[in-house]
N, C-alpha and C. Protein backbone atom coordinates (compact mmCIF):
# COMPACT_ATOMS: atom_id res chain seq x y z
N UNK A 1 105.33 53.96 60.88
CA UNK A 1 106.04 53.47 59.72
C UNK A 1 105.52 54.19 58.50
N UNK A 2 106.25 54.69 57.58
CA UNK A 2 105.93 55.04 56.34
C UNK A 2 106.01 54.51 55.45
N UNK A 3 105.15 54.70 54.41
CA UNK A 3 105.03 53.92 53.27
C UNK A 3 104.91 51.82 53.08
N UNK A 4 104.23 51.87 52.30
CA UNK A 4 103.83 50.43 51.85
C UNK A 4 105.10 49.18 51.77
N UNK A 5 105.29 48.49 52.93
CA UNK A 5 106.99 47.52 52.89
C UNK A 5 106.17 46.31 52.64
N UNK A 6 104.79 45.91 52.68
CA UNK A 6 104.37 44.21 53.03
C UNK A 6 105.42 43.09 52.47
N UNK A 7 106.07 43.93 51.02
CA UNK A 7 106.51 42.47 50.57
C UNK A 7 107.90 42.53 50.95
N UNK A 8 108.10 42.89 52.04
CA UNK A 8 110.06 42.93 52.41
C UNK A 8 110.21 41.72 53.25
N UNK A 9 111.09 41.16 53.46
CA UNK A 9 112.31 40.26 54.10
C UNK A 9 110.85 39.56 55.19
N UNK A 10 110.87 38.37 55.07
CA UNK A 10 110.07 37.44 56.46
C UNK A 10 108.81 37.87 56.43
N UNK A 11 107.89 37.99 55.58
CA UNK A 11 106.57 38.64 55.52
C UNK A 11 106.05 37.26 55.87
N UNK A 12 105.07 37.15 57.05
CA UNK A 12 104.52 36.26 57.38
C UNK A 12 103.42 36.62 58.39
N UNK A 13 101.99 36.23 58.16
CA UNK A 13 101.21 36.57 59.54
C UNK A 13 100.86 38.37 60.30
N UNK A 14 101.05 38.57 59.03
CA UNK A 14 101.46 40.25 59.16
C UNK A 14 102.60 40.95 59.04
N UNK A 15 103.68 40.64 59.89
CA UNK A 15 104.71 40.61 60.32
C UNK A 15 106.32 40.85 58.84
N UNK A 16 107.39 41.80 58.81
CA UNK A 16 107.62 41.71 57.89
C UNK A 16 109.24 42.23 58.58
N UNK A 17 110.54 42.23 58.24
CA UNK A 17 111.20 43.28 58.11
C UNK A 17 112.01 43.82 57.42
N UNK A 18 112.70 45.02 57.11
CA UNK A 18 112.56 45.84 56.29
C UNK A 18 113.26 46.70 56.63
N UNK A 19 114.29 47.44 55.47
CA UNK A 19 115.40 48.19 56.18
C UNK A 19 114.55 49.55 56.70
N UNK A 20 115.47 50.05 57.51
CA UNK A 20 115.06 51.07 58.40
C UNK A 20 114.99 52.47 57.85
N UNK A 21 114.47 54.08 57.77
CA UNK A 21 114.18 54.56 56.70
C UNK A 21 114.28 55.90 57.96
N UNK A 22 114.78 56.82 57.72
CA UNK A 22 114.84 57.84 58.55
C UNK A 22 113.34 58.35 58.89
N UNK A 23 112.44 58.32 58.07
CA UNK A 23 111.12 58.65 58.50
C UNK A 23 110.55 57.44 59.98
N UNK A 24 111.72 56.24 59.51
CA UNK A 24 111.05 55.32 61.35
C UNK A 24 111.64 55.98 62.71
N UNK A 25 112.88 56.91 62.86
CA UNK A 25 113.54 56.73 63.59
C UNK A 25 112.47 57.23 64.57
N UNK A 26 111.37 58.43 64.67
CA UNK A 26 110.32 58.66 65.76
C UNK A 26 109.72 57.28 66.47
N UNK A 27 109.93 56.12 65.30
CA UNK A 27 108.44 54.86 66.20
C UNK A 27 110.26 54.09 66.91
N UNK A 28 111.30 54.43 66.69
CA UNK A 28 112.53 53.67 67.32
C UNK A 28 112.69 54.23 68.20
N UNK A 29 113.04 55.77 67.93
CA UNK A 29 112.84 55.85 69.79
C UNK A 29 112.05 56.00 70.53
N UNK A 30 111.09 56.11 70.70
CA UNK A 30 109.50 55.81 71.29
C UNK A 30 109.86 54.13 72.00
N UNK A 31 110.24 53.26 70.59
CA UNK A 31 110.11 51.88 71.00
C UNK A 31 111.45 52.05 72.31
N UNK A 32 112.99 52.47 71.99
CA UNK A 32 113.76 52.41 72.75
C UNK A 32 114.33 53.09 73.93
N UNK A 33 113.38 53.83 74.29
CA UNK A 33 113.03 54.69 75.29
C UNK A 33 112.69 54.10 76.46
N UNK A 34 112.15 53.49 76.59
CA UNK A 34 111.53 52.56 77.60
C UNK A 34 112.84 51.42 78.48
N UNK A 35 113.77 51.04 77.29
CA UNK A 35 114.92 50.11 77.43
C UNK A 35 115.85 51.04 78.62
N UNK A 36 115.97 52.53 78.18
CA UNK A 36 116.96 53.38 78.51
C UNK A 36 116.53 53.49 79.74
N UNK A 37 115.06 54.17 80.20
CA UNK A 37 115.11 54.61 81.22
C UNK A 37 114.07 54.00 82.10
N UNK A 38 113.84 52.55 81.99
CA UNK A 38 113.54 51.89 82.95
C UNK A 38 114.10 50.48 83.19
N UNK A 39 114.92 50.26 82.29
CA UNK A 39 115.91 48.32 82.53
C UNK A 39 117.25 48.93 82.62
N UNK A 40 118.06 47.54 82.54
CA UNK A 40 119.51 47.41 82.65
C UNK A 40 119.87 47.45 81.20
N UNK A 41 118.89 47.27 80.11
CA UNK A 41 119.27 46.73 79.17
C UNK A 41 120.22 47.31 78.46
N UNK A 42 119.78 48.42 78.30
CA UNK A 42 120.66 49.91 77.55
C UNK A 42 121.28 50.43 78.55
N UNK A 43 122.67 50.65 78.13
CA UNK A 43 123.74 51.47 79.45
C UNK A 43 123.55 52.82 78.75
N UNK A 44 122.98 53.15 77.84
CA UNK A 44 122.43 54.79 78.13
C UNK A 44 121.68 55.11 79.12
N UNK A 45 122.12 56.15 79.54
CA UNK A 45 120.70 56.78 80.69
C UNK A 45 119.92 57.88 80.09
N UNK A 46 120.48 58.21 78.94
CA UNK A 46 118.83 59.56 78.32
C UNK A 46 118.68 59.06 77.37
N UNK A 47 117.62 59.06 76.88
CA UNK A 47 116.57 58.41 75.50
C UNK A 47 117.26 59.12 74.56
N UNK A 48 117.21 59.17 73.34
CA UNK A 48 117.88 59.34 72.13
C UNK A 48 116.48 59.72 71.46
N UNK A 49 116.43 60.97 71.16
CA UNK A 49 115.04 61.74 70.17
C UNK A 49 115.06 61.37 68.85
N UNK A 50 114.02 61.57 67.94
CA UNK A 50 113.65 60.98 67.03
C UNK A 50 114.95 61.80 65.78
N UNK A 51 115.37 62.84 66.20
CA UNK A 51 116.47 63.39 65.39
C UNK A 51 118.27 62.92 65.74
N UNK A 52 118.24 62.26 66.95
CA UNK A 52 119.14 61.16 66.93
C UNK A 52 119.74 59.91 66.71
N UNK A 53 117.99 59.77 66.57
CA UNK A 53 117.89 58.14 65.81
C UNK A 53 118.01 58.10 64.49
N UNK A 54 117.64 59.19 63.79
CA UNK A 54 117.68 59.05 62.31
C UNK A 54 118.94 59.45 61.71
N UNK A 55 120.27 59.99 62.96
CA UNK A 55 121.51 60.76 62.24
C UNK A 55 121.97 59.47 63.02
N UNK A 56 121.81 58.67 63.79
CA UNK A 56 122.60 57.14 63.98
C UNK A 56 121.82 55.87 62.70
N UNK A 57 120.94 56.15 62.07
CA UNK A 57 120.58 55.26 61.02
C UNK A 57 121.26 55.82 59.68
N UNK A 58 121.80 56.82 59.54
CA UNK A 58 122.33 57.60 58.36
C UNK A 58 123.70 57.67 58.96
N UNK A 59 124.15 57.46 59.97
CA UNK A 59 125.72 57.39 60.54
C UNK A 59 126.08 56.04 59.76
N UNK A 60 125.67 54.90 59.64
CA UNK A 60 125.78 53.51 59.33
C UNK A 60 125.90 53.70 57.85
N UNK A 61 126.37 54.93 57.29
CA UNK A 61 126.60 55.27 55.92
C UNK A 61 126.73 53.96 54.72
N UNK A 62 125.95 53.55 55.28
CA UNK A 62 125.88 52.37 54.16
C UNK A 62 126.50 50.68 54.28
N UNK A 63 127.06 51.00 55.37
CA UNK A 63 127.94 49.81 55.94
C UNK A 63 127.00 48.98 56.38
N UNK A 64 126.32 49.48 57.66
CA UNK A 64 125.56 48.21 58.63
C UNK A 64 124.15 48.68 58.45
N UNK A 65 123.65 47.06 58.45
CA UNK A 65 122.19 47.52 57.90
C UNK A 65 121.65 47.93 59.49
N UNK A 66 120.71 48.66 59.48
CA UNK A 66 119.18 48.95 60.13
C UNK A 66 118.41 48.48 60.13
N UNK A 67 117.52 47.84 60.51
CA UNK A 67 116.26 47.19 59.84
C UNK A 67 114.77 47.60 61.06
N UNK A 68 113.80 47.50 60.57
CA UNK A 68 112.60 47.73 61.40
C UNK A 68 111.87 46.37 61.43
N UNK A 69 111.26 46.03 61.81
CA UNK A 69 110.34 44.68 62.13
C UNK A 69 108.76 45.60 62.34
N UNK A 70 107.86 44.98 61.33
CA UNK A 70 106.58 45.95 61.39
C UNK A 70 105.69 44.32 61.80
N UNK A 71 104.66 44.27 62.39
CA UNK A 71 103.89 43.90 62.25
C UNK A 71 102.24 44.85 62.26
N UNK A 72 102.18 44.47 60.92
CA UNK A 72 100.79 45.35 60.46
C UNK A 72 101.39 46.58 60.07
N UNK A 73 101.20 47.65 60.68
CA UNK A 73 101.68 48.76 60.15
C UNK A 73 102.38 49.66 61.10
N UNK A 74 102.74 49.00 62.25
CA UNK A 74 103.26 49.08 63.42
C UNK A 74 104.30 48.66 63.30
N UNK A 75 105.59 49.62 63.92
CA UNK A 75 107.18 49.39 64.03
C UNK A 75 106.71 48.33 65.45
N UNK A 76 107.37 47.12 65.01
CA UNK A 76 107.12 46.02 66.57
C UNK A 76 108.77 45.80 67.06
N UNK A 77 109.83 46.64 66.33
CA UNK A 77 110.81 45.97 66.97
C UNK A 77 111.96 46.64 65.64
N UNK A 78 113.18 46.99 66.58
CA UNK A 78 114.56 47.74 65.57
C UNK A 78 115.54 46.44 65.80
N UNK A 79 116.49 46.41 65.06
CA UNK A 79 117.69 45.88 64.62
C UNK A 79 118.54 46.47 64.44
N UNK A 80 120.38 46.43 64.48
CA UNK A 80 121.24 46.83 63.71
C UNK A 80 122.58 46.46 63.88
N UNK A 81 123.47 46.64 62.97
CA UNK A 81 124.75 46.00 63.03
C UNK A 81 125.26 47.78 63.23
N UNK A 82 126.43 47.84 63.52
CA UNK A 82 127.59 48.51 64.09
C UNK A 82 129.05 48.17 63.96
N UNK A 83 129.84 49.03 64.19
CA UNK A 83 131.82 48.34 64.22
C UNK A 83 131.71 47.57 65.60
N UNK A 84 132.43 46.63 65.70
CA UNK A 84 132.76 45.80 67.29
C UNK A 84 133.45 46.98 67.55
N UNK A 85 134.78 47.20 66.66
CA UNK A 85 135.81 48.00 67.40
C UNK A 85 136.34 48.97 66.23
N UNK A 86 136.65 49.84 66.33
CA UNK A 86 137.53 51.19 65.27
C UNK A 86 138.51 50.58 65.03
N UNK A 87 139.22 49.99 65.68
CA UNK A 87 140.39 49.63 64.70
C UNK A 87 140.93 48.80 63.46
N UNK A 88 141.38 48.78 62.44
CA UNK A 88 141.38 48.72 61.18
C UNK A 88 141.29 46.71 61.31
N UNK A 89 141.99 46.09 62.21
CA UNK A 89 141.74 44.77 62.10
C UNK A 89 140.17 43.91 62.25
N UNK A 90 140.03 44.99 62.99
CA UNK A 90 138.04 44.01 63.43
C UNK A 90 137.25 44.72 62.46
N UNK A 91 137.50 45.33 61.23
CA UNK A 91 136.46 45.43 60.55
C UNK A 91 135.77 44.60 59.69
N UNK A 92 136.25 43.05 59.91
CA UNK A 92 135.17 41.85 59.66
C UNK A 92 134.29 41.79 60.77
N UNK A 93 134.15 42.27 61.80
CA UNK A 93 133.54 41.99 62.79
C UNK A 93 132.58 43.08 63.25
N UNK A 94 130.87 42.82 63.57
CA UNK A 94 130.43 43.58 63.46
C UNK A 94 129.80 43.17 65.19
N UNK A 95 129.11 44.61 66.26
CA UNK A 95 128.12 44.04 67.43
C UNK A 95 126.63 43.88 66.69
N UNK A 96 125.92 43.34 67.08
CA UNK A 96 124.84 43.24 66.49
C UNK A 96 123.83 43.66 67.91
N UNK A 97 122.70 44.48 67.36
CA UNK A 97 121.57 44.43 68.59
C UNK A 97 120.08 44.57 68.17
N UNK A 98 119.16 43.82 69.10
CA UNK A 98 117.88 43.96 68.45
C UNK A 98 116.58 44.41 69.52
N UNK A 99 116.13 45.60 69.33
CA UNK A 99 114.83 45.97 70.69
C UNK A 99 113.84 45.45 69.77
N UNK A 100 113.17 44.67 71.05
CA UNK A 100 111.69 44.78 70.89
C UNK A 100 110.74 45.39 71.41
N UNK A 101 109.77 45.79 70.76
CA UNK A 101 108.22 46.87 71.38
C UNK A 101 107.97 46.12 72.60
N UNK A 102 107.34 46.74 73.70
CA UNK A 102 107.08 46.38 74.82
C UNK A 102 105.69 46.09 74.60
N UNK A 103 105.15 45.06 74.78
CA UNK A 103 103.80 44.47 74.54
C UNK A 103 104.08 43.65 73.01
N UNK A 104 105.03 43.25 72.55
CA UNK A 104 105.37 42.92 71.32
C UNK A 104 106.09 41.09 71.95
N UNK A 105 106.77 40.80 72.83
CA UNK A 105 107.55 40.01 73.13
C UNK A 105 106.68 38.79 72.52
N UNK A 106 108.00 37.81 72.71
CA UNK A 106 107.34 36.30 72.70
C UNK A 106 106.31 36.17 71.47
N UNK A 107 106.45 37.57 70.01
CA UNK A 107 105.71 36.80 69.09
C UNK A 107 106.33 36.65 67.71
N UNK A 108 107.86 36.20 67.87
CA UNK A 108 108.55 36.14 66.79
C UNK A 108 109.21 37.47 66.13
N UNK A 109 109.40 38.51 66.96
CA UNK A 109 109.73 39.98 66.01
C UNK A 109 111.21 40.05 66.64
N UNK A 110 111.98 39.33 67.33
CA UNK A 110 113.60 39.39 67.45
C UNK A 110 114.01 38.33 66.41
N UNK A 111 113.47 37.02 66.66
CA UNK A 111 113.99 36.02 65.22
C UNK A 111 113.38 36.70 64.12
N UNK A 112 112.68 37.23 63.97
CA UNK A 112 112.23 37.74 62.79
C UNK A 112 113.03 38.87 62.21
N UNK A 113 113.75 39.36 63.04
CA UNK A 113 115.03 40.77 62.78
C UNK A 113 116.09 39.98 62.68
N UNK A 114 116.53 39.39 63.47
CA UNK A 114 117.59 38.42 63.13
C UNK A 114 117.69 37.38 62.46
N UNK A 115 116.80 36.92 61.60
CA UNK A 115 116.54 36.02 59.96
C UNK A 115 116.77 37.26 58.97
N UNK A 116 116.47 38.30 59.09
CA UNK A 116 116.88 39.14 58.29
C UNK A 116 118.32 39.98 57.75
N UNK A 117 118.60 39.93 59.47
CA UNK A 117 119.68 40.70 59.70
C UNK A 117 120.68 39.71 59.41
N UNK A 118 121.31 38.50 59.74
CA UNK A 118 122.41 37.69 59.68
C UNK A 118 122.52 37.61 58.15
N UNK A 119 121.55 37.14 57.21
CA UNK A 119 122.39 37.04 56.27
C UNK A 119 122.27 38.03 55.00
N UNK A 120 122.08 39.44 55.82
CA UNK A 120 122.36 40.67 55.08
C UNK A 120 124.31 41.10 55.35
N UNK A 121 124.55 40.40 56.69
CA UNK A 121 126.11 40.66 57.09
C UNK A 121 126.48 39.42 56.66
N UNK A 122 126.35 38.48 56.66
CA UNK A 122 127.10 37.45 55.85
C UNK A 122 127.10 37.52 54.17
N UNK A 123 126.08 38.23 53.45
CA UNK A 123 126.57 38.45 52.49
C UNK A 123 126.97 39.81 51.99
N UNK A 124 127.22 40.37 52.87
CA UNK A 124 128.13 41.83 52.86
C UNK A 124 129.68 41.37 53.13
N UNK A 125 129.99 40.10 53.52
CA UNK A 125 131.59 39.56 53.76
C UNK A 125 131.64 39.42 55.26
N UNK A 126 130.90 39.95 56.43
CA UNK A 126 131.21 40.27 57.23
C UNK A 126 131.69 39.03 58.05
N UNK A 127 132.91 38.33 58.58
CA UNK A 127 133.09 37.33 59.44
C UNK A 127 132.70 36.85 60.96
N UNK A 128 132.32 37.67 61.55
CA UNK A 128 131.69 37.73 62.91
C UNK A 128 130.76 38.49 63.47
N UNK A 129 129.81 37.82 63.99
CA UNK A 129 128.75 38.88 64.61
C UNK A 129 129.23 38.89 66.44
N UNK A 130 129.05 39.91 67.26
CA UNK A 130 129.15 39.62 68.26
C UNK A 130 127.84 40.57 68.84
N UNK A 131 127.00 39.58 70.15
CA UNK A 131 125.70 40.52 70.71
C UNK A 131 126.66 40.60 72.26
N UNK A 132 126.25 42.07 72.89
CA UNK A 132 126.41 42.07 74.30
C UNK A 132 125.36 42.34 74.86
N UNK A 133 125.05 41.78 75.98
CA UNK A 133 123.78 41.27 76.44
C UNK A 133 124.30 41.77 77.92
N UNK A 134 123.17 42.71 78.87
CA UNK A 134 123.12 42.78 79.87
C UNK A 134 122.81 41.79 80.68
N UNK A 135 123.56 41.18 81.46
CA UNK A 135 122.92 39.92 82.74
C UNK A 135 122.16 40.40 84.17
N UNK A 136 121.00 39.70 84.63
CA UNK A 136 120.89 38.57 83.89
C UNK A 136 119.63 39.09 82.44
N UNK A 137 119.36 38.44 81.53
CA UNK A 137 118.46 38.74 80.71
C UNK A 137 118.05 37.67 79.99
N UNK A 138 117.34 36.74 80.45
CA UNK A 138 117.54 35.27 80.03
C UNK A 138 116.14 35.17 78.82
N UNK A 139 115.69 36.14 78.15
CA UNK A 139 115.01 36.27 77.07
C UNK A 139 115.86 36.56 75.88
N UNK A 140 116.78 37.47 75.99
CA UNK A 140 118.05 38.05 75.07
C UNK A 140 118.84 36.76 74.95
N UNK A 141 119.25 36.25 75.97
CA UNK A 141 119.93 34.64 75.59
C UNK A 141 119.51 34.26 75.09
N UNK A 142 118.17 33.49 75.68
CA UNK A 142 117.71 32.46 74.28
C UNK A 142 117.39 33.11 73.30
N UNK A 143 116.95 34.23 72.58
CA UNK A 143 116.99 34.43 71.50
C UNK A 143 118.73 34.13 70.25
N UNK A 144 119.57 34.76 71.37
CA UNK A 144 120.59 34.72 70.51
C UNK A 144 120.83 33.16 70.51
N UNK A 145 121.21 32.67 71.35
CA UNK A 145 121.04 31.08 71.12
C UNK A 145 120.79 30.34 70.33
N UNK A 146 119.36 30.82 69.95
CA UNK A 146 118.20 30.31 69.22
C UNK A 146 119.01 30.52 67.58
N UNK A 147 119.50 31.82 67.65
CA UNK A 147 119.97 31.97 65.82
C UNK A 147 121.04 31.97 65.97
N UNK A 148 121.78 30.61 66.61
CA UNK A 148 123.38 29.94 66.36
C UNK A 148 124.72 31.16 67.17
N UNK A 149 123.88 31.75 68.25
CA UNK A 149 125.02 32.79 68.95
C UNK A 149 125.15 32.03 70.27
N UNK A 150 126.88 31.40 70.55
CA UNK A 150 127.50 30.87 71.85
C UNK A 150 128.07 32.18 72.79
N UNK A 151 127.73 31.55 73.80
CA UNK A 151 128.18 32.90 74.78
C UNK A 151 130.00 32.52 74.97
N UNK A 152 130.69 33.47 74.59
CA UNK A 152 132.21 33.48 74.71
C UNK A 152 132.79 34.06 76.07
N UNK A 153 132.05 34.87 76.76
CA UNK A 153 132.56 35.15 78.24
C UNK A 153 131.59 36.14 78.86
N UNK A 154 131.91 37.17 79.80
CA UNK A 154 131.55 37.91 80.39
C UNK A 154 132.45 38.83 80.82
N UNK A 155 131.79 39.95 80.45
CA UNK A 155 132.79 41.08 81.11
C UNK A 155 131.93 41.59 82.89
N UNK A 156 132.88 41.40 83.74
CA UNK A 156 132.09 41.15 85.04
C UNK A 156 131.83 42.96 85.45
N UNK A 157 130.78 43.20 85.83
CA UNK A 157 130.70 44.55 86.71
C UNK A 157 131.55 45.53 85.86
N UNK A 158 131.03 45.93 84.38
CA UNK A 158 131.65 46.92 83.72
C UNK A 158 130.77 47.65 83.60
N UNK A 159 129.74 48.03 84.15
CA UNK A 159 128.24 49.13 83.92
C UNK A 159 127.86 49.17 85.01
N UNK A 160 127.43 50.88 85.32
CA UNK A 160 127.06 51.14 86.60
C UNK A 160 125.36 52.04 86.26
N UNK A 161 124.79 51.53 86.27
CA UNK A 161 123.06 51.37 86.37
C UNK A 161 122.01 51.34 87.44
N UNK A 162 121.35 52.34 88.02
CA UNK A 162 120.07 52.13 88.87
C UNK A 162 121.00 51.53 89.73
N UNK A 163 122.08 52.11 90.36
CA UNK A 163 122.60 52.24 91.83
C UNK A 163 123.95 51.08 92.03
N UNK A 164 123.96 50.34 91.12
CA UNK A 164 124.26 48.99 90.35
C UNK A 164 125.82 48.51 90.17
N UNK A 165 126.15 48.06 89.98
CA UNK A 165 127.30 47.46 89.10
C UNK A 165 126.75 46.33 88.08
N UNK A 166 126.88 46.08 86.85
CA UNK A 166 126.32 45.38 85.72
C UNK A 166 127.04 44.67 85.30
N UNK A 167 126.99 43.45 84.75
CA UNK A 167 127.58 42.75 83.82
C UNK A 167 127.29 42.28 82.81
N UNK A 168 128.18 41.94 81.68
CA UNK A 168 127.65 42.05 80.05
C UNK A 168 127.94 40.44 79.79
N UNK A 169 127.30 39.92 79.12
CA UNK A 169 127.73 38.35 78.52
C UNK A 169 128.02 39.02 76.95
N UNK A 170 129.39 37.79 76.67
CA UNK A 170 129.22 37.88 74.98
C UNK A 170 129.44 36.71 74.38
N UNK A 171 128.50 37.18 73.45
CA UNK A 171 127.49 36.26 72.75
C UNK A 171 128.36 36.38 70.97
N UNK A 172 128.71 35.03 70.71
CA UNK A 172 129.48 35.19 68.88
C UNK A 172 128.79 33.81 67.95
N UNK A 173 128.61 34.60 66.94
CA UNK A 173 128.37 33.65 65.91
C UNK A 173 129.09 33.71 64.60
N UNK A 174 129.74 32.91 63.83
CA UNK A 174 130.37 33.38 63.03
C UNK A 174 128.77 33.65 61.63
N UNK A 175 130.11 34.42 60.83
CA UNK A 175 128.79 34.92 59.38
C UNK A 175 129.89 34.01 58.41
N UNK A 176 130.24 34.73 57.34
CA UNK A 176 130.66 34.03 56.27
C UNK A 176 132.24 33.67 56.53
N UNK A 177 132.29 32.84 55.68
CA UNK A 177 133.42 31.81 55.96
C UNK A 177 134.88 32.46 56.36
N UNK A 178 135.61 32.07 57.15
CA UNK A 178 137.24 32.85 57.16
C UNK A 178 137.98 32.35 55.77
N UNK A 179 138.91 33.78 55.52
CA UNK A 179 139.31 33.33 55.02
C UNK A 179 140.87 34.12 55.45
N UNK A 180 142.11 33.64 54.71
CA UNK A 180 143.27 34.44 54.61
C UNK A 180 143.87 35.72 54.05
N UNK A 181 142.45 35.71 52.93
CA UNK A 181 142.70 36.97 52.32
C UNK A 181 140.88 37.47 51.97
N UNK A 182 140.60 38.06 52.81
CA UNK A 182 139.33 38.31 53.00
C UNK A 182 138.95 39.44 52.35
N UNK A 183 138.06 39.06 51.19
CA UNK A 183 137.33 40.65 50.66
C UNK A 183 136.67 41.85 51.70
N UNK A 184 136.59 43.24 51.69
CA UNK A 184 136.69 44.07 52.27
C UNK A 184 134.97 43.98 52.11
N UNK A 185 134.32 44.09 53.47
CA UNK A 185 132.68 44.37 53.28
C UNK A 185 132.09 44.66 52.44
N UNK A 186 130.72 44.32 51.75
CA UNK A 186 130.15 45.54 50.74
C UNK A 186 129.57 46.39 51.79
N UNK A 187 128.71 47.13 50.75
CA UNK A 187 127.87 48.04 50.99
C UNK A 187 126.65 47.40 51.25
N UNK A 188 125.48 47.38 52.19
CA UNK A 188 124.00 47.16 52.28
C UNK A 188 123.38 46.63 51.27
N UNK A 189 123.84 48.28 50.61
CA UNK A 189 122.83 48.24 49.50
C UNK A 189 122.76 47.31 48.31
N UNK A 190 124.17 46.76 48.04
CA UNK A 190 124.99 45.48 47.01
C UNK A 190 123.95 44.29 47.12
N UNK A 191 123.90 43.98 48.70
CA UNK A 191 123.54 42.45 48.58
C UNK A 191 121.91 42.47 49.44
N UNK A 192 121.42 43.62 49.61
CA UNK A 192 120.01 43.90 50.05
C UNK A 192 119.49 44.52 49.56
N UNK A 193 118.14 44.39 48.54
CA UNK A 193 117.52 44.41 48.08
C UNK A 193 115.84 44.32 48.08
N UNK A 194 114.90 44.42 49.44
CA UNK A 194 113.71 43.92 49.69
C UNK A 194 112.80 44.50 48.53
């Protein structure tokens, strides 16, 4: 991690997070490397280098936040919002996803990205979050669970993985209120501020 964040978003116990900064993308994929090429979790099969991670954190041109989760001075865990879908109607609707460091679990650094992350998209306008979750993964559930996400279905055996056929649960929570005539997203940067 670079440079001094202590006083950003959920600082507690060390622990802090904090938008994401092209100088992190080396400790993100390091952290998400591990997801790719040894679980179900990620339906990529090649790791994404530290110069891919930082042109997919600068792809999010300002729309969907990034965020890092440090505890101490250690990246413990990435975040980020994304389009659900390209087409011009779901752009209230964002996927949301969050890795955690391996040796990191079970100490608050996914709720701790996702206290951050939800109501950076709810006050960007955004109306829906949706997570897709590889099954089974019953740590990724209860987390989303945990910060008000109902599972809406399953897409059965749509990923083929480590010899496999896979299936995805999805997981929705709404963000800010519906409306009929819905203001168009901000920018990040408008309503985030650490």
């Amino acid at each position: 991690m670079s440079g001094d964040r202590a006083g950003a978003a959920g600082a507690r116990r060390g622990q802090y997070a904090a938008p994401a900064r092209r100088s992190d993308a080396a400790a993100i994929a390091s952290l998400y490397a591990p997801y790719v090429v040894g679980s179900i979790v990620s339906f990529e099969t090649q790791p994404p280098d530290a110069e891919e991670m930082a042109l997919r954190i600068a792809g999010a041109d300002g729309r969907y936040p990034w965020l890092v989760a440090c505890d101490g001075e250690e990246v413990a865990g990435f975040a980020y919002a994304c389009a659900f879908r390209t087409r011009p109607a779901y752009r209230f609707t964002v996927e949301t996803t969050v890795y955690v460091a391996d040796g990191a679990h079970r100490r608050g650094i996914g709720t701790l990205l996702y206290r951050a992350l939800l109501p950076v998209l709810e006050a960007q306008g955004y109306a829906q979050a949706i997570a897709a979750i590889t099954l089974p993964n019953e740590a990724s559930v209860r987390l989303h669970e945990a910060v008000g996400f109902a599972q809406i279905g399953t897409y059965e055996k749509v990923g083929f993985k480590f010899r496999e056929w896979r299936s995805v649960g999805l997981w929705q929570r709404g963000l800010a209120p519906l409306s009929t005539r819905p203001e168009e997203p901000k920018p990040v940067a408008l309503v985030w501020k650490p």
